[in-house]
N, C-alpha and C. Protein backbone atom coordinates (compact mmCIF):
# COMPACT_ATOMS: atom_id res chain seq x y z
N UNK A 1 49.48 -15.11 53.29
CA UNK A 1 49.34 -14.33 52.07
C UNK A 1 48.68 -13.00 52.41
N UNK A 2 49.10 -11.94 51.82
CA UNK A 2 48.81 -11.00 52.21
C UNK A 2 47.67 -10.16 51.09
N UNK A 3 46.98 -11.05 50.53
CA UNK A 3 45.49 -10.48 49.61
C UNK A 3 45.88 -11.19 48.23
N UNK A 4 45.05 -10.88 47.76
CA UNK A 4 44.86 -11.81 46.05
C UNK A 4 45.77 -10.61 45.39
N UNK A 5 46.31 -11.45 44.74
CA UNK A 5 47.41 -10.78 43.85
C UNK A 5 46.86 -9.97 42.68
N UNK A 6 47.20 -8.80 42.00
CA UNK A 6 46.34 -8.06 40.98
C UNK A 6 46.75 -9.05 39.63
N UNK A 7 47.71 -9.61 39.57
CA UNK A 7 48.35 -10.37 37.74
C UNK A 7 47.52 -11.58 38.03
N UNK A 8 47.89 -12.48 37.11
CA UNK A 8 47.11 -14.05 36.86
C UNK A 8 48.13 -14.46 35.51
N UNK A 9 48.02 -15.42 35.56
CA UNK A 9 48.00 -16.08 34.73
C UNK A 9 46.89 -17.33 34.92
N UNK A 10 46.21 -17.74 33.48
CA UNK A 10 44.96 -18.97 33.66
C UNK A 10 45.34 -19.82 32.53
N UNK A 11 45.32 -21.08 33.23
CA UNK A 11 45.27 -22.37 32.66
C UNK A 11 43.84 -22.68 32.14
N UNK A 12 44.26 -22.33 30.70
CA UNK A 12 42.60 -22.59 30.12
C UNK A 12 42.33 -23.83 29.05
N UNK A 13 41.10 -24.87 29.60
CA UNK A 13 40.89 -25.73 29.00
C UNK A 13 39.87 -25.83 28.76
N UNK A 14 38.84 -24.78 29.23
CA UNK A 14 37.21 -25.04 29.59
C UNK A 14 36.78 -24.50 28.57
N UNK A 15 36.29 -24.99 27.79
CA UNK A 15 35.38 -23.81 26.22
C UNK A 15 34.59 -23.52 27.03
N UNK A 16 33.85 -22.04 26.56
CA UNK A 16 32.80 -21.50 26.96
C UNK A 16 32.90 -20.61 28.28
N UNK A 17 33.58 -20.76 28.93
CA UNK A 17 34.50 -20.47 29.95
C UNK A 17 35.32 -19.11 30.02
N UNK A 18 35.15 -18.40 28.97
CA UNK A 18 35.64 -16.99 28.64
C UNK A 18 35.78 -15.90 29.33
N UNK A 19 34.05 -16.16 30.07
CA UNK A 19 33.34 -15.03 30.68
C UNK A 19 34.29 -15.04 31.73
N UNK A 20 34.89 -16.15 32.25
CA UNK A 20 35.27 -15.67 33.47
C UNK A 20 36.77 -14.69 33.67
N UNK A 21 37.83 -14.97 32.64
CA UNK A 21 38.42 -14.27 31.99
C UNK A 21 37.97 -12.64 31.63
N UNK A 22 36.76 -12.65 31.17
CA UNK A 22 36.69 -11.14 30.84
C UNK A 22 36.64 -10.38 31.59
N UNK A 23 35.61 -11.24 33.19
CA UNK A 23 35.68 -10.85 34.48
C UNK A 23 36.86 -10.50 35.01
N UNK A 24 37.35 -11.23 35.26
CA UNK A 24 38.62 -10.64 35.87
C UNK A 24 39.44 -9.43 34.99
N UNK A 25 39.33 -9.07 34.05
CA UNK A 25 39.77 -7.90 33.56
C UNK A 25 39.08 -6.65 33.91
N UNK A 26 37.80 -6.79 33.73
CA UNK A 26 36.81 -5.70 33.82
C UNK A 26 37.16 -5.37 35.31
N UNK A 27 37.71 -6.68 36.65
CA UNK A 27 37.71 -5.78 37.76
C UNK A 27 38.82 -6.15 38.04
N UNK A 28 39.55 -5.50 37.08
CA UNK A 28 41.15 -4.93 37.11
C UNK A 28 41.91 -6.05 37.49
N UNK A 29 42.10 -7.07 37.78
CA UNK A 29 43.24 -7.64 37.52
C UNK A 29 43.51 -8.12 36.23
N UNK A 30 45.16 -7.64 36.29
CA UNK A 30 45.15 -8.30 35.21
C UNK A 30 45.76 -9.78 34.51
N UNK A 31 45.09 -10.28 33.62
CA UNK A 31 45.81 -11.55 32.90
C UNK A 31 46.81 -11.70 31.88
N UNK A 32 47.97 -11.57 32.38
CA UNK A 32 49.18 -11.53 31.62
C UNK A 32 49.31 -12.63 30.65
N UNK A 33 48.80 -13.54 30.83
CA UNK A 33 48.39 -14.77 29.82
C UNK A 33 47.06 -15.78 29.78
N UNK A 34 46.90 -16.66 28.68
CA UNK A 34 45.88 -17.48 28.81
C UNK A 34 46.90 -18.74 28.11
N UNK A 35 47.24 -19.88 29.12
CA UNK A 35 47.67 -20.94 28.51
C UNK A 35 46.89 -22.17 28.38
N UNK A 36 47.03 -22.14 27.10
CA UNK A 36 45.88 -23.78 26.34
C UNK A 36 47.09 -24.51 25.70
N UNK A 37 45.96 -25.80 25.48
CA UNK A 37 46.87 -27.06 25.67
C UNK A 37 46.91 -27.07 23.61
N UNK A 38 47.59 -26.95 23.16
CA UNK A 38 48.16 -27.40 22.01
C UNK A 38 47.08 -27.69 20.86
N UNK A 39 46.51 -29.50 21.58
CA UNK A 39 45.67 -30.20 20.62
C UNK A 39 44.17 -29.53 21.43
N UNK A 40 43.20 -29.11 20.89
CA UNK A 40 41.96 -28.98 21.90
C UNK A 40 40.64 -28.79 20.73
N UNK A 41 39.50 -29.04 21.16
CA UNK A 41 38.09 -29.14 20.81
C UNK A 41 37.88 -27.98 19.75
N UNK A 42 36.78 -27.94 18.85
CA UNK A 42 36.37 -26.86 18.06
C UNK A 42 36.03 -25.91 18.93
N UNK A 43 35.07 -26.08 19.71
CA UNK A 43 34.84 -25.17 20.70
C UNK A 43 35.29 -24.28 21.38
N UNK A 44 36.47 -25.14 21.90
CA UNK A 44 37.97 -24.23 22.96
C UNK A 44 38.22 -23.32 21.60
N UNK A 45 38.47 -23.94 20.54
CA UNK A 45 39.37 -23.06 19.03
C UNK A 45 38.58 -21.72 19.15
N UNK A 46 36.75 -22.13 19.29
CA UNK A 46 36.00 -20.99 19.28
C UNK A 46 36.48 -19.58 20.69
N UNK A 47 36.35 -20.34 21.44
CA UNK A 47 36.15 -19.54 23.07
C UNK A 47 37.84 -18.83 22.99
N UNK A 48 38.75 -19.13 21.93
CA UNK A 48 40.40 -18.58 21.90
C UNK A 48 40.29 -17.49 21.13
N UNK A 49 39.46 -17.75 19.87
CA UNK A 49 39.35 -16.61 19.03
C UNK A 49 38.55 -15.18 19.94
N UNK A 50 37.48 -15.48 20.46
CA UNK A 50 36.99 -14.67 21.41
C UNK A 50 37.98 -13.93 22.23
N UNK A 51 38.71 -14.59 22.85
CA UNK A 51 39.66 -13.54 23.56
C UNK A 51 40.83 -13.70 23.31
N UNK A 52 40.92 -13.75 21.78
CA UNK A 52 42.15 -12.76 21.10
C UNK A 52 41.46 -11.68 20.51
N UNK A 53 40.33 -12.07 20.43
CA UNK A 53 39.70 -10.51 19.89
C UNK A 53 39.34 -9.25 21.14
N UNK A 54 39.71 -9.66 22.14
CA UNK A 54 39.86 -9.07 23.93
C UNK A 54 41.02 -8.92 23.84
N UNK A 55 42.11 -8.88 22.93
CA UNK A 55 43.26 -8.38 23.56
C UNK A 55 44.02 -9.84 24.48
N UNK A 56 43.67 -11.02 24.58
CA UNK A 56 44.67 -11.33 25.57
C UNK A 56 45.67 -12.16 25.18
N UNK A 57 46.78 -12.19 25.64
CA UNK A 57 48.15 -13.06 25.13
C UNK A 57 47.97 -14.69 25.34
N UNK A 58 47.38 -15.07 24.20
CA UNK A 58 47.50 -16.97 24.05
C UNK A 58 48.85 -17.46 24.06
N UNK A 59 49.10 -18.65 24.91
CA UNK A 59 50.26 -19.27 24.82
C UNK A 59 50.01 -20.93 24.53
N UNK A 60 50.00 -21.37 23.10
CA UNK A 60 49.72 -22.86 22.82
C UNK A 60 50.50 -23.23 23.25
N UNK A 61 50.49 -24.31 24.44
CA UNK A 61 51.28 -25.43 24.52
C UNK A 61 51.01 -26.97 24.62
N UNK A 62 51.98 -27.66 24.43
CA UNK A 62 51.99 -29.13 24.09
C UNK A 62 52.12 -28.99 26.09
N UNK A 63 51.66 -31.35 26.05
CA UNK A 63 51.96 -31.07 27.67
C UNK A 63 53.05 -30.96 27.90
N UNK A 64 54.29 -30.94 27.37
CA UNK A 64 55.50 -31.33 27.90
C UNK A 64 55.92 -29.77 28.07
N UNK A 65 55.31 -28.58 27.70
CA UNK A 65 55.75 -27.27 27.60
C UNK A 65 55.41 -26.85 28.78
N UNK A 66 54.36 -27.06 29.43
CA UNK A 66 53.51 -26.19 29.75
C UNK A 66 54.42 -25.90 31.14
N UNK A 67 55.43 -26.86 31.95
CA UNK A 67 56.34 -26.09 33.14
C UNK A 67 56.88 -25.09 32.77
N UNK A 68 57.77 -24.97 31.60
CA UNK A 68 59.04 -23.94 30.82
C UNK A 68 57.87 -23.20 30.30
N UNK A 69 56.64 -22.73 30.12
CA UNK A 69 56.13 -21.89 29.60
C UNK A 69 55.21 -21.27 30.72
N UNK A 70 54.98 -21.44 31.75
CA UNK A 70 54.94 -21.25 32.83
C UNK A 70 56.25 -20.14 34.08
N UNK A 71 57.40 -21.08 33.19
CA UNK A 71 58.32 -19.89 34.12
C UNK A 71 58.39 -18.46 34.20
N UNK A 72 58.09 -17.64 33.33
CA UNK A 72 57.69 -16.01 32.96
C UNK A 72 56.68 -15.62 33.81
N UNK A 73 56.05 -16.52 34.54
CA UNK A 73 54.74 -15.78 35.04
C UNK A 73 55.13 -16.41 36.65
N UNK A 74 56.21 -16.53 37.20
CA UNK A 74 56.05 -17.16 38.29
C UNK A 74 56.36 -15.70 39.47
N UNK A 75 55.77 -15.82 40.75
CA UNK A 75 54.98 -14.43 41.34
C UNK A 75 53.44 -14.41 41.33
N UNK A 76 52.96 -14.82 40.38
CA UNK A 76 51.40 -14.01 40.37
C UNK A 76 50.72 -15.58 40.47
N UNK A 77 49.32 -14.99 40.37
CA UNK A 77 48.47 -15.48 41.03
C UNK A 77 48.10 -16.63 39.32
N UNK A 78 47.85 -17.89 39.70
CA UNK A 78 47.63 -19.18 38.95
C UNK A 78 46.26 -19.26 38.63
N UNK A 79 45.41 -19.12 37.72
CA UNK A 79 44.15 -20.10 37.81
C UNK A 79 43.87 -21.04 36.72
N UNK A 80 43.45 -21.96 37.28
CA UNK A 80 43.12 -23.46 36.07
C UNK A 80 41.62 -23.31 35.87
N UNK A 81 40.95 -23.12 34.73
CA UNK A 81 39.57 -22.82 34.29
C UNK A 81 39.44 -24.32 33.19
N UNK A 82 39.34 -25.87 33.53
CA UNK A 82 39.39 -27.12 32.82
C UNK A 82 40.54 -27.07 32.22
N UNK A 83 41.59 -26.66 32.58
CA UNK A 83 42.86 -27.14 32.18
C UNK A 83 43.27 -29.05 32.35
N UNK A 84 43.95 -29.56 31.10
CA UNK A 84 43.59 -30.66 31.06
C UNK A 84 44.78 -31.71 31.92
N UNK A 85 45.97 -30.78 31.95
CA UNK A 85 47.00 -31.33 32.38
C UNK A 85 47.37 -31.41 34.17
N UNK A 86 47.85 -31.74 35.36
CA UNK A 86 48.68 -32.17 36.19
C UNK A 86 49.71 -31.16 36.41
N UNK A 87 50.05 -30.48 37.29
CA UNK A 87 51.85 -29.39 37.41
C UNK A 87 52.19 -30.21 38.20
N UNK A 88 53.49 -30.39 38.01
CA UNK A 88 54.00 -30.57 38.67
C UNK A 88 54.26 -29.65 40.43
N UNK A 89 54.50 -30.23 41.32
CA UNK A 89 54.59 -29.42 42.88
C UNK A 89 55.51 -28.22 42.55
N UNK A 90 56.58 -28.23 42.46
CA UNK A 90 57.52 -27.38 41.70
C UNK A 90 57.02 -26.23 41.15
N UNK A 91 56.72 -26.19 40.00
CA UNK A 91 55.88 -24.98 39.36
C UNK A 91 54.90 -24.62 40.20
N UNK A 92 53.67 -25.14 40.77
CA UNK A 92 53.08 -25.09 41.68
C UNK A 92 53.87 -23.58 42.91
N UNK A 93 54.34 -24.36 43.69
CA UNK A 93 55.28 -23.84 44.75
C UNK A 93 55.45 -21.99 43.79
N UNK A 94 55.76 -21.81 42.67
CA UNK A 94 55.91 -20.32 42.15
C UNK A 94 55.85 -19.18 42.04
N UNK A 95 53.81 -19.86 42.03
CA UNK A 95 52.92 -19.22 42.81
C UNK A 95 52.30 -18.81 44.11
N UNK A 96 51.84 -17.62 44.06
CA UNK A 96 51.38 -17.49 45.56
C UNK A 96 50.04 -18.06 45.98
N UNK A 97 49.13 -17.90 44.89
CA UNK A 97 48.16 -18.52 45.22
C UNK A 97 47.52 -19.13 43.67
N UNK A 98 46.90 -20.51 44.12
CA UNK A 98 47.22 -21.64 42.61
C UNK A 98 45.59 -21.59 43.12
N UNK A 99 43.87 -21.88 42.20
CA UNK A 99 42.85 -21.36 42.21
C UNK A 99 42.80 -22.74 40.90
N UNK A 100 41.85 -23.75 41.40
CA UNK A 100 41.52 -24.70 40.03
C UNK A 100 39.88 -24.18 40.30
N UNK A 101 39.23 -24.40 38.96
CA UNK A 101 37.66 -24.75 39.15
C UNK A 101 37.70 -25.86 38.22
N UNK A 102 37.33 -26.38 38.92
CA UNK A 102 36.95 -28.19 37.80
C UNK A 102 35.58 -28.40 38.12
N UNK A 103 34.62 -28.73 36.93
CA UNK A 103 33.40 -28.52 36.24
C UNK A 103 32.50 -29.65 37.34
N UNK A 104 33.00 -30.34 38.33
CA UNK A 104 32.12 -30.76 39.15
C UNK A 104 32.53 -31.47 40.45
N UNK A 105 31.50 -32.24 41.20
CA UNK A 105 32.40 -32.11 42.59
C UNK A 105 33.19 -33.11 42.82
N UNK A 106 34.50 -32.42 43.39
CA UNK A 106 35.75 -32.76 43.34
C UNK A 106 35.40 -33.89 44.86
N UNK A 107 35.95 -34.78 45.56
CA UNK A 107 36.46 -36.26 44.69
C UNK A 107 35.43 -37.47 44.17
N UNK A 108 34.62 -36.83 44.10
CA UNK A 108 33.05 -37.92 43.33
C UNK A 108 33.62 -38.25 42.15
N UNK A 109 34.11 -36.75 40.90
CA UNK A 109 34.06 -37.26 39.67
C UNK A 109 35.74 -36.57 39.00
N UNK A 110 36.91 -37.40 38.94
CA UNK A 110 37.74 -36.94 38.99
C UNK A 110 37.96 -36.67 37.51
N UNK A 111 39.23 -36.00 36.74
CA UNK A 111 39.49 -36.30 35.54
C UNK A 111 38.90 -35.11 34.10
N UNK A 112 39.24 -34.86 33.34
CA UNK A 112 39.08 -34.22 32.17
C UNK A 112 37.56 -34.15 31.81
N UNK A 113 37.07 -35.44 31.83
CA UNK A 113 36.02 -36.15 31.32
C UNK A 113 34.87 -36.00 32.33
N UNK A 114 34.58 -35.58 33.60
CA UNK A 114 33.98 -35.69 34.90
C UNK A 114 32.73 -35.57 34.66
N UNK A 115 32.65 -34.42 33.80
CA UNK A 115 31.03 -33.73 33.43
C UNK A 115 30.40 -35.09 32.84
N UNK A 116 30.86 -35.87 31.77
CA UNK A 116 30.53 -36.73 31.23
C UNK A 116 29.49 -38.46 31.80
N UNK A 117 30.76 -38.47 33.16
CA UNK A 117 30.46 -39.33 33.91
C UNK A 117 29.18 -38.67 35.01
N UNK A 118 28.89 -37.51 35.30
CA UNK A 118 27.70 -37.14 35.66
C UNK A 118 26.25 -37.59 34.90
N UNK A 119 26.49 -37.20 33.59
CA UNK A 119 25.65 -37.64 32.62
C UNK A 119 25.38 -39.21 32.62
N UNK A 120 26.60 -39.71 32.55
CA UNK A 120 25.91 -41.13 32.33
C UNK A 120 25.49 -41.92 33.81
N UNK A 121 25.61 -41.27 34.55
CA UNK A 121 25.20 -41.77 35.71
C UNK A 121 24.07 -41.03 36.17
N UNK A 122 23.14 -40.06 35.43
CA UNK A 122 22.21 -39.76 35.62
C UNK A 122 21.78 -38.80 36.64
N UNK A 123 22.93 -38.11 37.08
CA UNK A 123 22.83 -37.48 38.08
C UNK A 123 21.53 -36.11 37.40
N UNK A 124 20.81 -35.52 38.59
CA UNK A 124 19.68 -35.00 37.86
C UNK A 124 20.19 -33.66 37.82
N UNK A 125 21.35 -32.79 38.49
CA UNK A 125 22.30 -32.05 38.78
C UNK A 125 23.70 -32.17 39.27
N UNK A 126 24.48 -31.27 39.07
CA UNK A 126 26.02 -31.15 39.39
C UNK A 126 26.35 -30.18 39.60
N UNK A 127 27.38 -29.63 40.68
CA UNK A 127 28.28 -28.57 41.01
C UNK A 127 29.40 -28.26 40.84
N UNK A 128 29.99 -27.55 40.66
CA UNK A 128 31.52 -27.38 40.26
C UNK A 128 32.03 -26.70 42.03
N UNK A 129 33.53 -27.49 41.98
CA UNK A 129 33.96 -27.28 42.80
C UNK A 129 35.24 -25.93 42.33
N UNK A 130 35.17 -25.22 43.26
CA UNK A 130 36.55 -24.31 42.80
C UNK A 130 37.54 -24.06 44.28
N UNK A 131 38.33 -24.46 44.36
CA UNK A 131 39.66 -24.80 45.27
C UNK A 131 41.23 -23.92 45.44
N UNK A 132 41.47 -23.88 46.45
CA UNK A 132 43.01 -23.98 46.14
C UNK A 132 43.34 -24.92 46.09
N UNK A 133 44.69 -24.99 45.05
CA UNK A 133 45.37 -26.10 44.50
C UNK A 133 46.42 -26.78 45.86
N UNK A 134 46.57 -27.55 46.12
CA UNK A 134 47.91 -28.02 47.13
C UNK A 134 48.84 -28.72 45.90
N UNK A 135 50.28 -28.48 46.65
CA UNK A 135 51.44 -28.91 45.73
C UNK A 135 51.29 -30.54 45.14
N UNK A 136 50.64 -31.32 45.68
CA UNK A 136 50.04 -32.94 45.82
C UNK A 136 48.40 -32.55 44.71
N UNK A 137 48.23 -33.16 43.63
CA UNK A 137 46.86 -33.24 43.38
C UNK A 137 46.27 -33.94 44.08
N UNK A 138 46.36 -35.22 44.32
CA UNK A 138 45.50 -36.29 45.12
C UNK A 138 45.43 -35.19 46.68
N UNK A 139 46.08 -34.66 47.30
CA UNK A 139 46.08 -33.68 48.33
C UNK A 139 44.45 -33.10 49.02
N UNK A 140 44.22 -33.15 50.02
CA UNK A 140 42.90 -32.46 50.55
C UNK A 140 41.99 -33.13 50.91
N UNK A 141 41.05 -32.83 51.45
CA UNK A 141 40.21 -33.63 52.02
C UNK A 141 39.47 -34.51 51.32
N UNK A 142 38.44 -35.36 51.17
CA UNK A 142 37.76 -36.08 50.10
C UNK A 142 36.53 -36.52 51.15
């Protein structure tokens, strides 16, 4: 790869999670979309209104959309910010470079829910892992 691509598109599932979005605008790349999942939290509803009031192009989708709504943006650079769904390798492959951050460390606490299972297991802290994606989720070291 020959440098981080200036476009994006972000798989957004993470409420609260905005900032990082605004970031990447402020240092110029830009985000040609923000795709969220259909059904989602008051919260996410909150953190959407926020950046439609930023100007950025929301794309609701159900899970079964989200490959075919995905095809318009294929070339640029992928990021998943708690996106709740799985791509398929395929869509995957589109991109040049695919960028997840999932809210803690990746293979201790897998799943949507991860933060949760920190909590009830008492952990006294947690880290978020942020990755490139491989075409395989289960994929990478552990």
């Amino acid at each position: 790869m020959s440098g981080v691509p200036r476009e994006w598109v972000v798989l957004f599932g993470g409420a609260g999670r905005e900032a990082a979005i605004d970031a990447m605008n402020q240092a110029a790349y830009t985000v040609r979309a923000v795709v969220v999942p259909q059904l989602r939290s008051d919260k996410l509803q909150r953190s959407l209104q926020s950046l439609r009031r930023s100007g950025f192009e929301i794309l609701e989708v159900e899970k079964g959309e989200v490959e075919s709504s995905l095809s318009a943006f294929a070339g640029i650079g992928l990021l998943s910010l708690g996106f709740p769904y799985i791509l398929d390798s395929a869509v995957l492959q589109r991109h040049p470079i695919r960028l997840n951050v999932h809210p803690t460390l990746l293979h201790d606490y897998r799943g949507p829910t991860s933060g949760a299972h920190v909590i009830m297991e008492g952990q006294p802290q947690s880290v978020s892992t942020v990755h490139l994606r491989e075409d395989d989720a289960a994929a990478g070291d552990r």
